[in-house]
Protein backbone atom coordinates (compact mmCIF):
# COMPACT_ATOMS: atom_id res chain seq x y z
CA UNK A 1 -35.38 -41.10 -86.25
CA UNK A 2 -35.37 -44.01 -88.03
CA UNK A 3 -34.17 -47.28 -86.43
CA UNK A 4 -32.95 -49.32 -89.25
CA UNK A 5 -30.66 -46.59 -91.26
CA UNK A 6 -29.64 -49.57 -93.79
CA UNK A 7 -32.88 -52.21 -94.78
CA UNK A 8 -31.85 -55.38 -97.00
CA UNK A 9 -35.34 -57.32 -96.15
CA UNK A 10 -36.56 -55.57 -93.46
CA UNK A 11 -33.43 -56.37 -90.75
CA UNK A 12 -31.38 -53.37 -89.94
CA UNK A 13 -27.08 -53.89 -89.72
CA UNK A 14 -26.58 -50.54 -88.13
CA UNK A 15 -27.93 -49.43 -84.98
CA UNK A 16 -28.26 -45.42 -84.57
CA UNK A 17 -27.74 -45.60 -80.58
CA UNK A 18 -23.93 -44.96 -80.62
CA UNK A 19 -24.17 -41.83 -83.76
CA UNK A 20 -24.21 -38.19 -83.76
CA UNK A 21 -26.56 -36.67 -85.59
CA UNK A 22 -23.98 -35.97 -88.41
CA UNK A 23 -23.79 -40.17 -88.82
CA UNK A 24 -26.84 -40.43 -88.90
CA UNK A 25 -27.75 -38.08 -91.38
CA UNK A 26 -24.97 -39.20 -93.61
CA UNK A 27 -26.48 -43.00 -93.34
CA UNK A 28 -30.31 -41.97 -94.08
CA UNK A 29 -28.41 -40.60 -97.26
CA UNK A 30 -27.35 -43.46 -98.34
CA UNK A 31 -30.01 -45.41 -97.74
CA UNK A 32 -32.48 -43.94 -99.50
CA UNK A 33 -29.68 -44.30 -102.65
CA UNK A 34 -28.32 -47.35 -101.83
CA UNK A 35 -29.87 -48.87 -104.94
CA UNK A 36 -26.45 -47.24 -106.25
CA UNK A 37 -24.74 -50.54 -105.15
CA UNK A 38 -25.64 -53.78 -106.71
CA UNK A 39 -27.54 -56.11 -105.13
CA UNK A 40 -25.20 -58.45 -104.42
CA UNK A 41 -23.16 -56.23 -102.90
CA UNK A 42 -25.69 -55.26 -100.48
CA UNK A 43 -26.22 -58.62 -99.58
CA UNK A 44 -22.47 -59.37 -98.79
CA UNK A 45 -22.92 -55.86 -96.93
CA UNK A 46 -25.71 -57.14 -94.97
CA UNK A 47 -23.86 -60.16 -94.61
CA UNK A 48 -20.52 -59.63 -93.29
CA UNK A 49 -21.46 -56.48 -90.91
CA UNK A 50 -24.22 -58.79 -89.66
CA UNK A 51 -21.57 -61.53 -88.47
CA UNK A 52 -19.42 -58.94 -86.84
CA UNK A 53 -21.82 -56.97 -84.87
CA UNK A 54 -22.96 -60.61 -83.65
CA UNK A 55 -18.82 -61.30 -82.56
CA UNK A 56 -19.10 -57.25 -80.72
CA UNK A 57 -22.41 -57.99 -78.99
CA UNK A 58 -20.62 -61.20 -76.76
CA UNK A 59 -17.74 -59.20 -76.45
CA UNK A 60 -19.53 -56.26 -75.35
CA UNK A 61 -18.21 -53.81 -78.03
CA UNK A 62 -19.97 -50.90 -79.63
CA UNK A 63 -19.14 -52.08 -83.37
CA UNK A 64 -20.41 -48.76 -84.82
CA UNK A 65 -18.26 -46.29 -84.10
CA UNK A 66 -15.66 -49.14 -83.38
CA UNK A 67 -12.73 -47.20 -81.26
CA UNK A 68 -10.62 -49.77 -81.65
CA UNK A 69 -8.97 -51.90 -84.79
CA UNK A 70 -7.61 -54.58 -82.65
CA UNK A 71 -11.01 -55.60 -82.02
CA UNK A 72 -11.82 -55.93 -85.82
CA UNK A 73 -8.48 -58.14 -85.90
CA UNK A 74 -9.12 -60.36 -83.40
CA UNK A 75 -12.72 -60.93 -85.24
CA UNK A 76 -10.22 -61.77 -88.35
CA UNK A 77 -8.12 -64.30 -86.53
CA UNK A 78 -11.05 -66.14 -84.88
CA UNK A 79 -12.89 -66.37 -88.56
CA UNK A 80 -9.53 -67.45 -89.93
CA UNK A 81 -9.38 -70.33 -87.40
CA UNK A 82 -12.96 -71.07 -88.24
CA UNK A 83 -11.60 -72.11 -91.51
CA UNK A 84 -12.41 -68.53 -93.41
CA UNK A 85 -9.49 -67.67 -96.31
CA UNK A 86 -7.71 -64.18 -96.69
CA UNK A 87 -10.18 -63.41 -99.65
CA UNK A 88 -13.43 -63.75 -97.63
CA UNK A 89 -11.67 -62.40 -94.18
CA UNK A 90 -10.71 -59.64 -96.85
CA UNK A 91 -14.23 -59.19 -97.43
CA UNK A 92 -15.01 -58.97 -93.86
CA UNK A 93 -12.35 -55.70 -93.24
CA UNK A 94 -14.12 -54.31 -96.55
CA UNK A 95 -17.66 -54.29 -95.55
CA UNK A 96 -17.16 -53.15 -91.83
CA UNK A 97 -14.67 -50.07 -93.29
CA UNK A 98 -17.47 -49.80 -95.79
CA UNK A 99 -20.17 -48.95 -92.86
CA UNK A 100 -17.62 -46.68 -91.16
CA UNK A 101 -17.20 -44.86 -94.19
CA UNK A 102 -20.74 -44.27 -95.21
CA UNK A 103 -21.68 -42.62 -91.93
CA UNK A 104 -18.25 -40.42 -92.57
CA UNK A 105 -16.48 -42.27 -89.93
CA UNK A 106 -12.98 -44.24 -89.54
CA UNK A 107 -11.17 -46.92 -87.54
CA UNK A 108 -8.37 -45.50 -85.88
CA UNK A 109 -5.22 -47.39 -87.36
CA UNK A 110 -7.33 -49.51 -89.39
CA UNK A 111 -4.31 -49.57 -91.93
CA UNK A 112 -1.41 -50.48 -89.89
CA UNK A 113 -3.64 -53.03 -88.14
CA UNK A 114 -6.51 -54.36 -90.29
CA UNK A 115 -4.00 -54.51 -93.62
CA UNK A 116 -0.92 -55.65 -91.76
CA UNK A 117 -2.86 -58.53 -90.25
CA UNK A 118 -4.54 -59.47 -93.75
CA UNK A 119 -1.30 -59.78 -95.63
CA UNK A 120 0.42 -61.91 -92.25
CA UNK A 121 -2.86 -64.38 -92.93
CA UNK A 122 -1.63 -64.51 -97.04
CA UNK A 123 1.24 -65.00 -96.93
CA UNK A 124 0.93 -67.85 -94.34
CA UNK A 125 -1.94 -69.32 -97.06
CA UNK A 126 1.16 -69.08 -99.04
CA UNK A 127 3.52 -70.87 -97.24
CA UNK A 128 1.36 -73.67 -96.26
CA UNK A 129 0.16 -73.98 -100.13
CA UNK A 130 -3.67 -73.08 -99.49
CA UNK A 131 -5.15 -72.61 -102.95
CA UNK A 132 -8.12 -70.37 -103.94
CA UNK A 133 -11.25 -72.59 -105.09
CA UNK A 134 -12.36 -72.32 -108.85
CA UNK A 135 -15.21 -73.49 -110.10
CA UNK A 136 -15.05 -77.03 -111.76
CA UNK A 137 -15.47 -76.77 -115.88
CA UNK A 138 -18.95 -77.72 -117.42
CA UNK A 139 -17.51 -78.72 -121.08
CA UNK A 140 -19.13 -79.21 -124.41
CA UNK A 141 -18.90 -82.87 -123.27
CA UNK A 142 -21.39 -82.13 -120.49
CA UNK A 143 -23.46 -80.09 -122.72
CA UNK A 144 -23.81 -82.92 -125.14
CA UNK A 145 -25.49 -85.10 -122.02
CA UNK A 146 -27.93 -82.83 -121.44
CA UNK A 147 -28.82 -82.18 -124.62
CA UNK A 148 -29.18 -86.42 -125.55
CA UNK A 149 -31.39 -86.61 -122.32
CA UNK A 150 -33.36 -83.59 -122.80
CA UNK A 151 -37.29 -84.25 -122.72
CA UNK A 152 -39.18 -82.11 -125.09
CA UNK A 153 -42.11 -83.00 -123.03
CA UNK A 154 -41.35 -81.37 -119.94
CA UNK A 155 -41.01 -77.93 -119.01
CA UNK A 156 -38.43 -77.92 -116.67
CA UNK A 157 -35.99 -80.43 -118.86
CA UNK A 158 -36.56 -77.39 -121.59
CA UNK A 159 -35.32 -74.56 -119.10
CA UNK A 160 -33.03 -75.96 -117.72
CA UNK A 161 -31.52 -77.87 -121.04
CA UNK A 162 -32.16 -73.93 -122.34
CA UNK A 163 -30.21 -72.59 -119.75
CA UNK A 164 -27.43 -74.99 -119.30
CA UNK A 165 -26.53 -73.90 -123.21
CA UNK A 166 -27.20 -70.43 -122.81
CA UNK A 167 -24.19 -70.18 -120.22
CA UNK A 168 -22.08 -71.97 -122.40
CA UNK A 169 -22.44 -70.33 -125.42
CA UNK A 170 -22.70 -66.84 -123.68
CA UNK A 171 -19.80 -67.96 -121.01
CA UNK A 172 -22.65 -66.40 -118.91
CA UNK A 173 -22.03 -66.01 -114.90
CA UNK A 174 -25.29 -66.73 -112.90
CA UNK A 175 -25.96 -63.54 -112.58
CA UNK A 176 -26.36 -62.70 -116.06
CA UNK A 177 -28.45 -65.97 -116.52
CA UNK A 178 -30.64 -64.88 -113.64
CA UNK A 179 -31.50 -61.55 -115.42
CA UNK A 180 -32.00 -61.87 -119.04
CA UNK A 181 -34.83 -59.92 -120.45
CA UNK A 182 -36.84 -61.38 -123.56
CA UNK A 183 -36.36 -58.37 -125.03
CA UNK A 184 -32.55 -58.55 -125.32
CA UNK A 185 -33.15 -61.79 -127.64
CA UNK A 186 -32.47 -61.26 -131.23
CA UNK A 187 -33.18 -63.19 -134.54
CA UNK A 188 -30.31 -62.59 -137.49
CA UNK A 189 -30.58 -64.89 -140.11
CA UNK A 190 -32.26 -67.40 -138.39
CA UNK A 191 -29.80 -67.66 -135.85
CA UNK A 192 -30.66 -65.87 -132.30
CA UNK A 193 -28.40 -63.32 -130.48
CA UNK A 194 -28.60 -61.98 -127.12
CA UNK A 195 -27.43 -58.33 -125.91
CA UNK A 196 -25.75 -59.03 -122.19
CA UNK A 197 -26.11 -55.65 -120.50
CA UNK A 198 -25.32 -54.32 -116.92
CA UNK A 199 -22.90 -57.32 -116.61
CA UNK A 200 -20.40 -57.20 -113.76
CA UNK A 201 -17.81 -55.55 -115.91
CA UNK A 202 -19.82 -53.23 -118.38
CA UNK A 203 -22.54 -51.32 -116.79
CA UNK A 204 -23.96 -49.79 -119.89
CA UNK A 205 -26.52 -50.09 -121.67
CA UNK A 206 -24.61 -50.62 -124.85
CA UNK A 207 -24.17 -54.00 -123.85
CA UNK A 208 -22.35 -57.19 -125.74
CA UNK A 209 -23.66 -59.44 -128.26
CA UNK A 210 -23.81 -63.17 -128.10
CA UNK A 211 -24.16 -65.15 -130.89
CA UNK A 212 -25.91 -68.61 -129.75
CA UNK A 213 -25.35 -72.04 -131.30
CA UNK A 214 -27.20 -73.56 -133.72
CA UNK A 215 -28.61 -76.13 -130.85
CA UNK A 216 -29.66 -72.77 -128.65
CA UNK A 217 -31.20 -71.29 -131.20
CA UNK A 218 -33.68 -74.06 -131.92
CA UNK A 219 -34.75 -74.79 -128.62
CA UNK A 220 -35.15 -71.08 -127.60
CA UNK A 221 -38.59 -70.84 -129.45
CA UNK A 222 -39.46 -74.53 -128.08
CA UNK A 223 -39.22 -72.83 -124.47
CA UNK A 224 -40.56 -69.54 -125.34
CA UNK A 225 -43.79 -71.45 -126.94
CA UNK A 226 -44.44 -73.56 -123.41
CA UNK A 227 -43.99 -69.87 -121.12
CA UNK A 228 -45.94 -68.07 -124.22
CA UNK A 229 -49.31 -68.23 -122.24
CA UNK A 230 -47.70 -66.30 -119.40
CA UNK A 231 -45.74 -63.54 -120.98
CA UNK A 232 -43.43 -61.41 -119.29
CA UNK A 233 -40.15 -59.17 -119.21
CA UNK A 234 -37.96 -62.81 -117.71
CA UNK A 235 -36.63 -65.27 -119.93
CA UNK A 236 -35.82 -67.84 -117.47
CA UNK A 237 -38.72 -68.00 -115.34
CA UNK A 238 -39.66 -70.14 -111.58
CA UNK A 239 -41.17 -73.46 -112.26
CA UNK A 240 -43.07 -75.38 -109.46
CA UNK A 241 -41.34 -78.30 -107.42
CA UNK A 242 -42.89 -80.78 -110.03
CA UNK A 243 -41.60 -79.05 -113.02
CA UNK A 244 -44.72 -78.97 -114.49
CA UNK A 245 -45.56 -75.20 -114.82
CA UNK A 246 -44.63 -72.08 -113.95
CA UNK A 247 -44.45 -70.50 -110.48
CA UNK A 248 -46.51 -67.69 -109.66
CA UNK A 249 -45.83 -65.07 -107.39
CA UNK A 250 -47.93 -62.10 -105.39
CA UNK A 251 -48.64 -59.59 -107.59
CA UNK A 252 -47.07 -55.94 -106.93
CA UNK A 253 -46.51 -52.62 -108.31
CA UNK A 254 -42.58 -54.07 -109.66
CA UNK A 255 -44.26 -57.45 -110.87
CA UNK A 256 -47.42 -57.13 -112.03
CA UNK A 257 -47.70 -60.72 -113.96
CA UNK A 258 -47.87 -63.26 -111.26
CA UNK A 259 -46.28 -65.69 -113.30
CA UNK A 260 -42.96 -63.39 -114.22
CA UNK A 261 -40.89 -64.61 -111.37
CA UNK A 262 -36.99 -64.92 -112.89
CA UNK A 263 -35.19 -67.54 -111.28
CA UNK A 264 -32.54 -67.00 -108.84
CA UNK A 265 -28.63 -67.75 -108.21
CA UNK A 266 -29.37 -70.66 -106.16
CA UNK A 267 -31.55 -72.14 -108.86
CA UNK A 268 -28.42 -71.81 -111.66
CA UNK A 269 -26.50 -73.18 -108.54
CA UNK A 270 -29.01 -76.12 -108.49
CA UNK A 271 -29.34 -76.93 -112.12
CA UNK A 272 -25.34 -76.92 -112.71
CA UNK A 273 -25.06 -79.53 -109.39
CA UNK A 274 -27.93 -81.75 -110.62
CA UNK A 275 -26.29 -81.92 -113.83
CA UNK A 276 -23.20 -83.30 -112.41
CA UNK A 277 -25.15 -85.63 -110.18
CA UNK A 278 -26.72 -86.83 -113.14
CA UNK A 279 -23.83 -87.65 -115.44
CA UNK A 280 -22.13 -89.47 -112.48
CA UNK A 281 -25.55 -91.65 -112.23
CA UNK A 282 -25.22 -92.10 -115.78
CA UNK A 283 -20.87 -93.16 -115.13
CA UNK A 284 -21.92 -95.89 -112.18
CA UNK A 285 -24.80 -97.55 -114.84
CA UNK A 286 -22.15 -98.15 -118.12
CA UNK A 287 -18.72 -99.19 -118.83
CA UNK A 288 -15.73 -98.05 -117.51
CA UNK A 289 -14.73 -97.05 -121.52
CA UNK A 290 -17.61 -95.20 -121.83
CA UNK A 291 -17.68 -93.02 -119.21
CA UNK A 292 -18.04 -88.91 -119.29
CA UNK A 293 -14.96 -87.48 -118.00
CA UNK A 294 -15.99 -85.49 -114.91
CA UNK A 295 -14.46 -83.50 -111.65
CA UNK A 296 -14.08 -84.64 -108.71
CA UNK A 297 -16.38 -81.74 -107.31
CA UNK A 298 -20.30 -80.53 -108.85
CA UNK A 299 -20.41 -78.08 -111.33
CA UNK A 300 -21.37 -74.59 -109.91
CA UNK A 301 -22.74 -71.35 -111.54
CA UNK A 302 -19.87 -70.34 -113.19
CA UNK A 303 -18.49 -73.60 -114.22
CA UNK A 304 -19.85 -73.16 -118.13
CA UNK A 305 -17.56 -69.57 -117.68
CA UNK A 306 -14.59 -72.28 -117.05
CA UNK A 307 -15.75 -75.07 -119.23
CA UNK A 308 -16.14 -72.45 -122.55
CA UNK A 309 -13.00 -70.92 -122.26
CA UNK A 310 -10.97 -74.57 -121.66
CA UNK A 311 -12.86 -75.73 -124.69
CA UNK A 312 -12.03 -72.61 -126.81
CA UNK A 313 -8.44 -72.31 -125.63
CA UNK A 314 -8.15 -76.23 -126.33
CA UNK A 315 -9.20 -75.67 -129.75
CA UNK A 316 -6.72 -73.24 -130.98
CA UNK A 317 -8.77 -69.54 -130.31
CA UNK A 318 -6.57 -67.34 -129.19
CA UNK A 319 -6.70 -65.32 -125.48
CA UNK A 320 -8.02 -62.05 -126.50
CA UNK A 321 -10.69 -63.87 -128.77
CA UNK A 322 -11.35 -65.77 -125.24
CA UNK A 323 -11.66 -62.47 -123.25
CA UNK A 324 -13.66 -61.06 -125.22
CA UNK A 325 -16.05 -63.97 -125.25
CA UNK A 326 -16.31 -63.66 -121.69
CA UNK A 327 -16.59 -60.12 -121.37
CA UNK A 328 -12.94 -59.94 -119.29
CA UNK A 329 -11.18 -56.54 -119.25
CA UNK A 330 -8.10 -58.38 -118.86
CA UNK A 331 -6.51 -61.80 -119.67
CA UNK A 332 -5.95 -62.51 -116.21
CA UNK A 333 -9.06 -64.59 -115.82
CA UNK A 334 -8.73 -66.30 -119.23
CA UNK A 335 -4.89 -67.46 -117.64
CA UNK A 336 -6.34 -68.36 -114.31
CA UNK A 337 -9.45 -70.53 -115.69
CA UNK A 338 -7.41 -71.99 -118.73
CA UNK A 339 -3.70 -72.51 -117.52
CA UNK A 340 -4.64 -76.58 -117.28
CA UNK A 341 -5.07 -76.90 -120.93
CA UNK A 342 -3.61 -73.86 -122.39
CA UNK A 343 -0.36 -74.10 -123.91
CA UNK A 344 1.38 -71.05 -123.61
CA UNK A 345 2.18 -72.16 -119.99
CA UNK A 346 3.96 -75.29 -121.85
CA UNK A 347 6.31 -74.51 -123.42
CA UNK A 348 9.58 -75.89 -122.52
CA UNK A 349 7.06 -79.04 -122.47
CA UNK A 350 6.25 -77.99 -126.18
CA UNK A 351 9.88 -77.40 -126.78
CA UNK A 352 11.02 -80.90 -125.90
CA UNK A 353 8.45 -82.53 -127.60
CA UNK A 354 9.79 -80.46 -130.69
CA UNK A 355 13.48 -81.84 -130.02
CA UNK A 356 12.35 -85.31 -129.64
CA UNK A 357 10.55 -85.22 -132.90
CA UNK A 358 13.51 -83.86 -134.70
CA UNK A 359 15.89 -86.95 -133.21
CA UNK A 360 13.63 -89.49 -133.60
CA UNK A 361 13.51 -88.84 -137.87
């Protein structure tokens, strides 16, 4: 029997102690298909269950079968204290229902308790006017920085420069940055296009077409001639500490080209919150006149996602040109990252402004 049913880097969340045969059977299922779930939502799997089997083990709880929900809500409670939100404590409820469910298990009452206690947490986030964190927008503004300061010279000033633009014009989240293939690169007269497939919200293989800049499109083949001695299946690959070359990795059956390693979340992360750093470097060494506009907070992996659609929106496209752009299914996130700049949630604003006009002449 094995004693990690559920591996995500060798450290087991669910202890087979506590099963029947019939849960255990049902979790050696999944986990020999549990490439069926993204990555990232193994991770958070891993994550979450982790945490609360660490809360059962000083309370002396069995957490798997957990016999009772009241346990899982005062786990809730205690994270909300700690500062955790009703989206992330929402996660928590998720991923340890998740674990119940796999092994064919359920929490006794875990609606009446578990759901009930969720919405009592939102709707105090309501009252006392606790607002969900978005990502601060990158804008063409930004862009246009790191373009001016990019060093042709330097490998890691050409990624990064590379992939800075690539979000922007591809309203990319760091995912999709992460795992672009060379291969989904095309050339159509003489600009370059990329095919985004198995994104977040289309896991086909059909994919969507970006159409890069003009900018993009000349510095791709820059980048792809300094990585052309190491090719590879990655188009944004690891570069050493230095910046001066490319990282290499063990070679295995998955990766057999030591130097295809494709960067990681943390690295977009990185990049984005350097960027920031720099520009406000750049703010405290010139004029107060000439100064790029910037948040109060650093850009993070999805703040090109934020900064494209403000800049399109602020330009006249229209939402469903928007949505498309960035690969939405509905307009919801196009209103949620835009409704600082976009008019349609203006306009009594754009109404009076109308009247004035028409009394003033």
């Amino acid at each position: 029997m094995p004693k990690a049913l559920i591996n995500i880097s060798n450290n087991s969340i669910v202890s087979s102690r506590h099963l029947n045969e019939e849960h255990i059977e049902n979790l050696i299922r999944f986990s020999d298909r549990k490439e069926q779930l993204e990555e990232n939502t193994l991770k958070s799997l891993h994550f979450h269950v982790s945490k609360f089997n660490d809360y059962c083990l000083t309370h002396n709880v069995i957490p798997l079968p957990l016999q009772d929900a009241t346990v899982l809500e005062s786990f809730l409670i205690k994270e909300n204290e700690r500062g955790c939100k009703a989206q992330t404590l929402r996660i928590y409820a998720w991923a340890v229902s998740k674990i119940h469910s796999l092994a064919g298990l359920e929490i006794p009452y875990f609606k009446t308790i578990i759901t009930a206690r969720l919405k009592i947490i939102s709707k105090q986030e309501v009252k006392l006017g606790v607002k969900r964190k978005q990502a601060v927008a990158f804008s063409y503004d930004h862009l246009k920085f790191v373009n001016d300061q990019l060093d042709t010279n330097s490998l890691i000033s050409i990624r990064n420069a590379l992939l800075l633009n690539f979000c922007y014009d591809g309203l990319l989240r760091e995912s999709e940055a992460c795992n672009l293939f060379i291969d989904q690169i095309q050339k159509v007269n003489g600009l370059y296009n990329i095919n985004i497939t198995n994104s977040k919200t289309d896991k086909s293989l059909d994919g969507s077409i970006v159409h890069l800049s003009k900018f993009t499109s000349k510095l791709l083949p820059l980048y792809l001639q300094k990585v052309s001695v190491h090719s590879g299946q990655y188009l944004f690959k690891r570069v050493t500490p230095r910046g001066g070359k490319l990282e290499t990795l063990k070679p295995s059956e998955y990766s057999p080209n030591p130097y295809d390693k494709p960067i990681s979340t943390k690295t977009v992360e990185l990049v984005f919150a350097n960027t920031w750093h720099s520009i406000t470097a750049y703010n405290q060494s010139i004029s107060f006149e000439q100064h790029i506009d910037l948040p109060e907070r650093p850009f993070s992996g999805h703040s090109a996602r934020v900064g494209a659609s403000c800049d399109l929106i602020s330009a006249g496209f229209d939402d469903s040109l928007v949505m498309r752009a960035g690969r939405w299914k509905t307009l919801r996130m196009v209103e949620l990252y835009t409704r600082g700049v976009n008019n349609k949630f203006a306009t009594v604003r754009e109404f009076r402004e109308r009247l004035e006009t028409m009394t003033n002449t």
